[in-house]
C-alpha atoms as a PDB file:
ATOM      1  CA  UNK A   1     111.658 123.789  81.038  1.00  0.00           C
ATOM      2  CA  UNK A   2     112.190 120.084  80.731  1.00  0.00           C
ATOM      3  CA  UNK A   3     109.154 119.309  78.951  1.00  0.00           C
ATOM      4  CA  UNK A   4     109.548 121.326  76.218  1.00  0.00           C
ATOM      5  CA  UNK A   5     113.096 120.192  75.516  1.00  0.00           C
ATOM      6  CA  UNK A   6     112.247 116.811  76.283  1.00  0.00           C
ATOM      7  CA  UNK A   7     109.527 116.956  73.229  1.00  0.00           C
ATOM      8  CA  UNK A   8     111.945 118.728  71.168  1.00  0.00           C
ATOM      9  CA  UNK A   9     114.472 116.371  71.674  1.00  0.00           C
ATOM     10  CA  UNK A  10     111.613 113.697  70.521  1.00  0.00           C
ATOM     11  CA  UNK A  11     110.789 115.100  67.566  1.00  0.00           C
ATOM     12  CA  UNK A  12     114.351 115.321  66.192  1.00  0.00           C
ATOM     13  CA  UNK A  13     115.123 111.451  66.959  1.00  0.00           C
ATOM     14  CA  UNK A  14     111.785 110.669  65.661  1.00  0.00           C
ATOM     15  CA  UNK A  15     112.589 112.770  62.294  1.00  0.00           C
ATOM     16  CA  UNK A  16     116.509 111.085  61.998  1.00  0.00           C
ATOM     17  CA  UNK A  17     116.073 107.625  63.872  1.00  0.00           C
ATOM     18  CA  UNK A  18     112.555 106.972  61.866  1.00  0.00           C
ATOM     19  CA  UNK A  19     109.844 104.675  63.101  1.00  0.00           C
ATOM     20  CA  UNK A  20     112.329 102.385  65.340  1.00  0.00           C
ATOM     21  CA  UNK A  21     113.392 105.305  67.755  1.00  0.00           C
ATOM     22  CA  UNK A  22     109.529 106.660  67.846  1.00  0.00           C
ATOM     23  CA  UNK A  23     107.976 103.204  68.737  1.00  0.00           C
ATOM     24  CA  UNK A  24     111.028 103.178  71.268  1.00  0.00           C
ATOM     25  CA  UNK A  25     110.033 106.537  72.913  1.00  0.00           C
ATOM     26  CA  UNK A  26     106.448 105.400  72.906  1.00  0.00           C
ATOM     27  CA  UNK A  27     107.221 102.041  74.930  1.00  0.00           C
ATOM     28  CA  UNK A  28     109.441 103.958  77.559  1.00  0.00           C
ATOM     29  CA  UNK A  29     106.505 106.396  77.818  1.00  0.00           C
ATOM     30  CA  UNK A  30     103.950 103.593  78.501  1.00  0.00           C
ATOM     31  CA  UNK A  31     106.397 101.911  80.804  1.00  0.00           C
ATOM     32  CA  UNK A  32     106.596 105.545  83.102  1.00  0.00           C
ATOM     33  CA  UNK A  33     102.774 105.632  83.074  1.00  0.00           C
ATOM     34  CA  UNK A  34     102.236 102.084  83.956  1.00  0.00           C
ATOM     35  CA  UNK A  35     104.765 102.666  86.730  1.00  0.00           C
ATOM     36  CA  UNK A  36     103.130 105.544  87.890  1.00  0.00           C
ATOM     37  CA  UNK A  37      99.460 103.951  87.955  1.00  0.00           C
ATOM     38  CA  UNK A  38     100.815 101.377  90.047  1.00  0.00           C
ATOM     39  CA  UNK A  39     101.827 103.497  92.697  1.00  0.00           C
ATOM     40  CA  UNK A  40      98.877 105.579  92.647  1.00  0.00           C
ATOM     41  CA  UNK A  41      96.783 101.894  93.386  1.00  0.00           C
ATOM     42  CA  UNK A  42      98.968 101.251  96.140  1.00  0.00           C
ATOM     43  CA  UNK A  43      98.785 104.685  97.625  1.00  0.00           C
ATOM     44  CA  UNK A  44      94.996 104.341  97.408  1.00  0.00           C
ATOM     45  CA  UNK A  45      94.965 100.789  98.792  1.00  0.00           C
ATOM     46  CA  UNK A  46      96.790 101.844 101.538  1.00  0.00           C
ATOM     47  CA  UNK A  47      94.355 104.326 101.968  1.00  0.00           C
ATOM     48  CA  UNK A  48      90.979 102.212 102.127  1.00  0.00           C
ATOM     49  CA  UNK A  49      93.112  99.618 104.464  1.00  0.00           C
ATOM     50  CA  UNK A  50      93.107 102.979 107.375  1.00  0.00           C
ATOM     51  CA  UNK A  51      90.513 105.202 106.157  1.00  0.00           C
ATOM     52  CA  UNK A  52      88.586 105.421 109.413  1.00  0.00           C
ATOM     53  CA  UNK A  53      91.260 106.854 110.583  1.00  0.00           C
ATOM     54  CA  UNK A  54      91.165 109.915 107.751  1.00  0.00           C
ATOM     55  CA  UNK A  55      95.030 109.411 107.337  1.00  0.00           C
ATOM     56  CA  UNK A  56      96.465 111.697 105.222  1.00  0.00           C
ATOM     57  CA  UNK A  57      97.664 109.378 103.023  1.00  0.00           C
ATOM     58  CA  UNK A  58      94.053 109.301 101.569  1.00  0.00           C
ATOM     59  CA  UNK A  59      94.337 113.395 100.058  1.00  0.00           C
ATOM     60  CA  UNK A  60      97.563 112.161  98.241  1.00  0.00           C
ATOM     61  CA  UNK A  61      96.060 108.969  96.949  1.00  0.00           C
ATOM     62  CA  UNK A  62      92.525 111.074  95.601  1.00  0.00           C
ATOM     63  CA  UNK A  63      95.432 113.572  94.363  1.00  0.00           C
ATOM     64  CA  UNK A  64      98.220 111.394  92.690  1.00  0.00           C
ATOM     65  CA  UNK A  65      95.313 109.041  91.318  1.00  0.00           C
ATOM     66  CA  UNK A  66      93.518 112.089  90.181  1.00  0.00           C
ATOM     67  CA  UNK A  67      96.767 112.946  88.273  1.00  0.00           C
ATOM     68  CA  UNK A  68      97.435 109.432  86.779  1.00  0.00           C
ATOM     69  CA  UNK A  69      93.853 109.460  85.300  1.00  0.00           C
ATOM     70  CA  UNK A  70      94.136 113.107  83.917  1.00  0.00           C
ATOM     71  CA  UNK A  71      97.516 111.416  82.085  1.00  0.00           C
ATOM     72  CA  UNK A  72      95.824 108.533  81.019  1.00  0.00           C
ATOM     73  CA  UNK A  73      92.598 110.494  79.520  1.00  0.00           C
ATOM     74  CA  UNK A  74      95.012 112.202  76.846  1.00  0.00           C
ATOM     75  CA  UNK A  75      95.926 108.302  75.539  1.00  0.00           C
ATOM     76  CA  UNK A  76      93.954 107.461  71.981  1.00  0.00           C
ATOM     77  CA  UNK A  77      92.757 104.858  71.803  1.00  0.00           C
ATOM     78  CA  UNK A  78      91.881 105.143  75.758  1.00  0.00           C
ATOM     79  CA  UNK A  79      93.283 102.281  77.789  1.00  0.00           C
ATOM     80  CA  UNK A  80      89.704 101.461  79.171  1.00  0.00           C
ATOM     81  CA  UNK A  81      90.392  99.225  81.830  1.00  0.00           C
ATOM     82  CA  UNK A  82      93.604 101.495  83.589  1.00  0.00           C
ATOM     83  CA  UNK A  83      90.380 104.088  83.250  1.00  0.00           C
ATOM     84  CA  UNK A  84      87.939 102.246  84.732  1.00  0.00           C
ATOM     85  CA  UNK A  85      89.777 100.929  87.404  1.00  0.00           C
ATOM     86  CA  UNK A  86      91.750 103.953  88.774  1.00  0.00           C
ATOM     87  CA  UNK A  87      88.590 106.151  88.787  1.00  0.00           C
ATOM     88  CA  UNK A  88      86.639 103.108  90.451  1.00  0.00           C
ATOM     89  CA  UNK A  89      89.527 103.096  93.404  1.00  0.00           C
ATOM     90  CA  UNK A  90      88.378 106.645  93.604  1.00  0.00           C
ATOM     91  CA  UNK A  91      85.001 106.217  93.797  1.00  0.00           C
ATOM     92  CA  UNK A  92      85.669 103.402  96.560  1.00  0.00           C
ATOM     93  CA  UNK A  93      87.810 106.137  98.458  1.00  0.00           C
ATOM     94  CA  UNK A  94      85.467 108.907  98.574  1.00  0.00           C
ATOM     95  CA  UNK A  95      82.625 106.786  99.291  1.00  0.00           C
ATOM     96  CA  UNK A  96      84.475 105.160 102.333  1.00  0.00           C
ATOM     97  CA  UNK A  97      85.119 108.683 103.312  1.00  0.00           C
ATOM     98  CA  UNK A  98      81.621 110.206 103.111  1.00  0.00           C
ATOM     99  CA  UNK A  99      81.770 112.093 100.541  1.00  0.00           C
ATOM    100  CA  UNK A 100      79.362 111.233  97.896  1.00  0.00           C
ATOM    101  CA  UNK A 101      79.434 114.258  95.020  1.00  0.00           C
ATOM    102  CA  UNK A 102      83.321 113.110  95.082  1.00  0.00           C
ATOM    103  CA  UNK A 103      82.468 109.523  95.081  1.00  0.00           C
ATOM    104  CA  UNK A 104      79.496 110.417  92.030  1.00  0.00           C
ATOM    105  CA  UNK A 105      81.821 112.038  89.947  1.00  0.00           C
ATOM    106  CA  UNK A 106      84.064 108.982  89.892  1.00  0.00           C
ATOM    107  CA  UNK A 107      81.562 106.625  89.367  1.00  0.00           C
ATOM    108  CA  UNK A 108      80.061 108.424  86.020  1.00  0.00           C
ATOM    109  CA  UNK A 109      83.706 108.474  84.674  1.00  0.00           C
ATOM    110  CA  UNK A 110      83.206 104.420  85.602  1.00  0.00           C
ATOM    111  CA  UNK A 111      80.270 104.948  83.326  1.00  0.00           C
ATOM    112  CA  UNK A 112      81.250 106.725  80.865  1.00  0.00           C
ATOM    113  CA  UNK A 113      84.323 104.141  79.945  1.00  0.00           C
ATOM    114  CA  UNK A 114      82.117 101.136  80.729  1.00  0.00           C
ATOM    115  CA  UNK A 115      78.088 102.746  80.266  1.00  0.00           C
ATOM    116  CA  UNK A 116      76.816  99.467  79.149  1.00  0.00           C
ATOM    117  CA  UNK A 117      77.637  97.459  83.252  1.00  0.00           C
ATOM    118  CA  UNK A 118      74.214  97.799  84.908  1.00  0.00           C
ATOM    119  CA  UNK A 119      76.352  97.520  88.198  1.00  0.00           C
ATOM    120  CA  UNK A 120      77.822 100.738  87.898  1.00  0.00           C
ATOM    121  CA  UNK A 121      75.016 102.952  87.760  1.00  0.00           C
ATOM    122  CA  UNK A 122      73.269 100.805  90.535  1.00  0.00           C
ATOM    123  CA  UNK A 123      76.289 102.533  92.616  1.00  0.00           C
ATOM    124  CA  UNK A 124      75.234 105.843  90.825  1.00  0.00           C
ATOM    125  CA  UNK A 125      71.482 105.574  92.121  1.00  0.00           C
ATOM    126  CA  UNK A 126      72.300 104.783  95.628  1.00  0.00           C
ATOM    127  CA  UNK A 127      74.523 107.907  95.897  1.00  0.00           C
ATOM    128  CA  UNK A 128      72.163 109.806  94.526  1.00  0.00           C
ATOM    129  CA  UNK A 129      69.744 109.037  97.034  1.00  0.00           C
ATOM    130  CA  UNK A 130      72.196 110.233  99.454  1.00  0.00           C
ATOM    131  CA  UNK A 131      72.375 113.366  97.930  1.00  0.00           C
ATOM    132  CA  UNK A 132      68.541 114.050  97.663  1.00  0.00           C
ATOM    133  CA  UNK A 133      68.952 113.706  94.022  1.00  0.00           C
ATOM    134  CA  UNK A 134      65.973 111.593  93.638  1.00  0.00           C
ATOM    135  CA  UNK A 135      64.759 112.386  90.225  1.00  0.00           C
ATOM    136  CA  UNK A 136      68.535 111.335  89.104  1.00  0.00           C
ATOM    137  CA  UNK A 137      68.441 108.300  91.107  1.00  0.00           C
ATOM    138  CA  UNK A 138      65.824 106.954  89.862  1.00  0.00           C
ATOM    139  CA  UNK A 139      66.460 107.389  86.196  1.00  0.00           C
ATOM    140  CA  UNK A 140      69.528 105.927  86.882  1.00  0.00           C
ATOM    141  CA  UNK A 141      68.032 102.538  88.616  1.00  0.00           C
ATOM    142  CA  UNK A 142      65.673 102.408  85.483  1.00  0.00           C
ATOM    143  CA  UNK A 143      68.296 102.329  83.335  1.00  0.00           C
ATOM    144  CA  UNK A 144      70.223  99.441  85.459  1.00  0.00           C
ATOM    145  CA  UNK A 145      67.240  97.191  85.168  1.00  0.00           C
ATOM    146  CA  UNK A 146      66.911  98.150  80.932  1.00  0.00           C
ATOM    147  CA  UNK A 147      70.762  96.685  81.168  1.00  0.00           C
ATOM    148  CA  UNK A 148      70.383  93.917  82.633  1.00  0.00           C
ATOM    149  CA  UNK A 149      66.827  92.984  83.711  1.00  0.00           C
ATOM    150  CA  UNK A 150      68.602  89.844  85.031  1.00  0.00           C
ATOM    151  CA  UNK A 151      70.848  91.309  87.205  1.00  0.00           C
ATOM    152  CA  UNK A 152      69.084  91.119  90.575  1.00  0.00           C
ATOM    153  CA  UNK A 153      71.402  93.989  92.196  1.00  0.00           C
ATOM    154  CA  UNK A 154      69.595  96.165  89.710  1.00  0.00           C
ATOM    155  CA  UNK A 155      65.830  95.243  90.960  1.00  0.00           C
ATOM    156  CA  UNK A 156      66.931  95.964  94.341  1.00  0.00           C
ATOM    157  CA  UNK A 157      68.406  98.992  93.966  1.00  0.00           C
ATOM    158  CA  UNK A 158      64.947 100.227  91.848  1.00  0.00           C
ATOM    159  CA  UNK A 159      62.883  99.028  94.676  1.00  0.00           C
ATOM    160  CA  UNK A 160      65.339 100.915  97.273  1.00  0.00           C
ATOM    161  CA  UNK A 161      65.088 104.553  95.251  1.00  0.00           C
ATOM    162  CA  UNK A 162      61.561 103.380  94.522  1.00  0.00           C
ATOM    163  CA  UNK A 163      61.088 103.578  98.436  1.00  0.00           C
ATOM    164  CA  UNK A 164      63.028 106.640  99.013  1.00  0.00           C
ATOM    165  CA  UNK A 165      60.651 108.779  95.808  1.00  0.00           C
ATOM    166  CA  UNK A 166      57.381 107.228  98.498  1.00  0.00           C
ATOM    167  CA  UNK A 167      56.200 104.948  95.521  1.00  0.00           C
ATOM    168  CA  UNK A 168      55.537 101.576  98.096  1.00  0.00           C
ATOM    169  CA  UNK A 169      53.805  99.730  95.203  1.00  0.00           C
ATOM    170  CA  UNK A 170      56.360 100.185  92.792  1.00  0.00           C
ATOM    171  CA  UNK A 171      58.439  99.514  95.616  1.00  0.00           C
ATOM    172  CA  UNK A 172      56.871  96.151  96.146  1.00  0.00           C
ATOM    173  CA  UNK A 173      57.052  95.141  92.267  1.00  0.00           C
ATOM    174  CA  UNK A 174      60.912  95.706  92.223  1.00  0.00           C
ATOM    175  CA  UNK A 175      61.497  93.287  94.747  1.00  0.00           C
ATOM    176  CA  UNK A 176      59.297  90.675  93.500  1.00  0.00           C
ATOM    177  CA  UNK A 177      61.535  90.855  90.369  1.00  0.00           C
ATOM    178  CA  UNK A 178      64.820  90.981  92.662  1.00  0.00           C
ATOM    179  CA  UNK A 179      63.470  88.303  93.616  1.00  0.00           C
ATOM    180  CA  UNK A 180      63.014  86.623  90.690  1.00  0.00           C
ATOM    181  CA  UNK A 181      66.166  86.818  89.192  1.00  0.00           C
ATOM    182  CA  UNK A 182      68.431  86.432  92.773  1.00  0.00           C
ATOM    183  CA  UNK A 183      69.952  83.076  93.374  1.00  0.00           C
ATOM    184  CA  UNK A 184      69.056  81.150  96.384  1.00  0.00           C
ATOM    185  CA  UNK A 185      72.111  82.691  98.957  1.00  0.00           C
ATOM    186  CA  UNK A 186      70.494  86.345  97.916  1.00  0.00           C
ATOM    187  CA  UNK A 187      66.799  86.078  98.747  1.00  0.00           C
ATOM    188  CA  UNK A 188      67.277  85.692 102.391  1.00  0.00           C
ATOM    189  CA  UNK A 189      68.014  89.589 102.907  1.00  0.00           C
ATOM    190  CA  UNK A 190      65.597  90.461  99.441  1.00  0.00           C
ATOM    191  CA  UNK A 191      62.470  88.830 101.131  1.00  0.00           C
ATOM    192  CA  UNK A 192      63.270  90.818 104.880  1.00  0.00           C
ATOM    193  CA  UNK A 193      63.657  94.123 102.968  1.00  0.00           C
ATOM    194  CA  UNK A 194      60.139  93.658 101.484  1.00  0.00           C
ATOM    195  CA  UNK A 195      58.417  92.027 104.129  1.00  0.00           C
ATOM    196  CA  UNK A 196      59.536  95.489 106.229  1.00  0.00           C
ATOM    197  CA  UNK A 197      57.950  97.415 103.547  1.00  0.00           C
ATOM    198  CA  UNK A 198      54.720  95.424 103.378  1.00  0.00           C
ATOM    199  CA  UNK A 199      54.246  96.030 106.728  1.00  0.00           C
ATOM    200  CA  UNK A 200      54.775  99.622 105.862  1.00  0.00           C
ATOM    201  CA  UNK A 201      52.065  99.591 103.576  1.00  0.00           C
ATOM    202  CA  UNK A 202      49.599  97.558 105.506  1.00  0.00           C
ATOM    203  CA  UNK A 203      50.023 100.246 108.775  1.00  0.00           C
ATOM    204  CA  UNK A 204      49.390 102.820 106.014  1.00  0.00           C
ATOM    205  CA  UNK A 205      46.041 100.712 104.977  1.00  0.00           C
ATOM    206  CA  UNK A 206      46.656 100.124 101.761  1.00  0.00           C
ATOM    207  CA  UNK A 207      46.135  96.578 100.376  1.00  0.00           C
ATOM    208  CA  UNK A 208      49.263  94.777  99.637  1.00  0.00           C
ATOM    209  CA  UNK A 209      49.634  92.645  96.458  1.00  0.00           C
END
């Protein structure tokens, strides 16, 4: 019952006080939700700090986070980076806890509020792969690399999905691009990754370019 009398309450202010009291009401609203979104990063901080342990803290962080976003969804214009972050805390937390359709579904909202970061849907394709959504994985890589074909992150993930769909050549292509475009402290790790898969593809007799 509070609600509703709350927004009546509101409404008459706003129609006697004018614009002053409105704007008012608006900044104490902002202030609760700001409030609330900080506890609901702490909570889930808290929660990556001890998640081996699968405290419970972690189902009230995913839940009171979960809330918080809902809240923040209804704001116009959106408040893109509260957005962004909250539901990439979630993302973090369900990934750290195995569960990748959770940890997907955050990381499209990450997407959807940011859909032009390559390194977002390089976190998309991996947990794809996970899920034997392979088709989905690797449109998503593909579209990583259109974003940012200098992003080296993006190359590798292509050639990673590229090796999970069986295509070794591809495979081998992507990382020649990864690395291309990855500075000096990266290529240490890119050149092992392919130099495991060329050895795949020699066993299997194929020529390797």
């Amino acid at each position: 019952m509070r609600r509703p009398r709350l927004a009546i309450v509101a409404l008459v202010i706003a129609a006697i006080g004018g614009g002053g009291y409105w704007w008012w009401l608006q900044r104490q609203i902002e202030k609760a939700m700001a409030t609330e979104y900080a506890a609901a990063v702490k909570t889930g901080e808290d929660c990556l700090e001890r998640v081996s342990t699968r405290p419970p803290i972690c189902d009230a962080a995913i839940d009171l986070l979960a809330k918080v976003m809902t809240a923040f969804e209804q704001i116009e214009p959106p408040d893109r980076k509260t957005l962004i972050g909250g539901y990439n805390l979630i993302a973090r937390i369900e990934r750290a806890r195995d569960r990748p359709k959770a940890a997907i579904a955050a990381y499209q909202k990450v997407a959807h509020y940011e859909p032009q970061r390559a390194y977002n849907y390089g976190h998309l394709a991996e947990l794809y792969v996970k899920t034997g959504q392979l088709g989905m994985a690797l449109r998503t890589a593909d579209l990583a690399v259109q974003l940012d074909p200098a992003e080296w992150r993006a190359h590798r993930m292509q050639a990673r999905v590229l090796v999970a769909t069986g295509d070794r050549m591809a495979a081998l292509a992507a990382y020649a691009a990864a690395l291309r475009a990855a500075p000096p402290e990266s290529r240490g790790e890119l050149r092992e990754e392919r130099a495991a898969l060329e050895r795949e593809v020699a066993a299997s007799g194929a020529a390797v370019p």
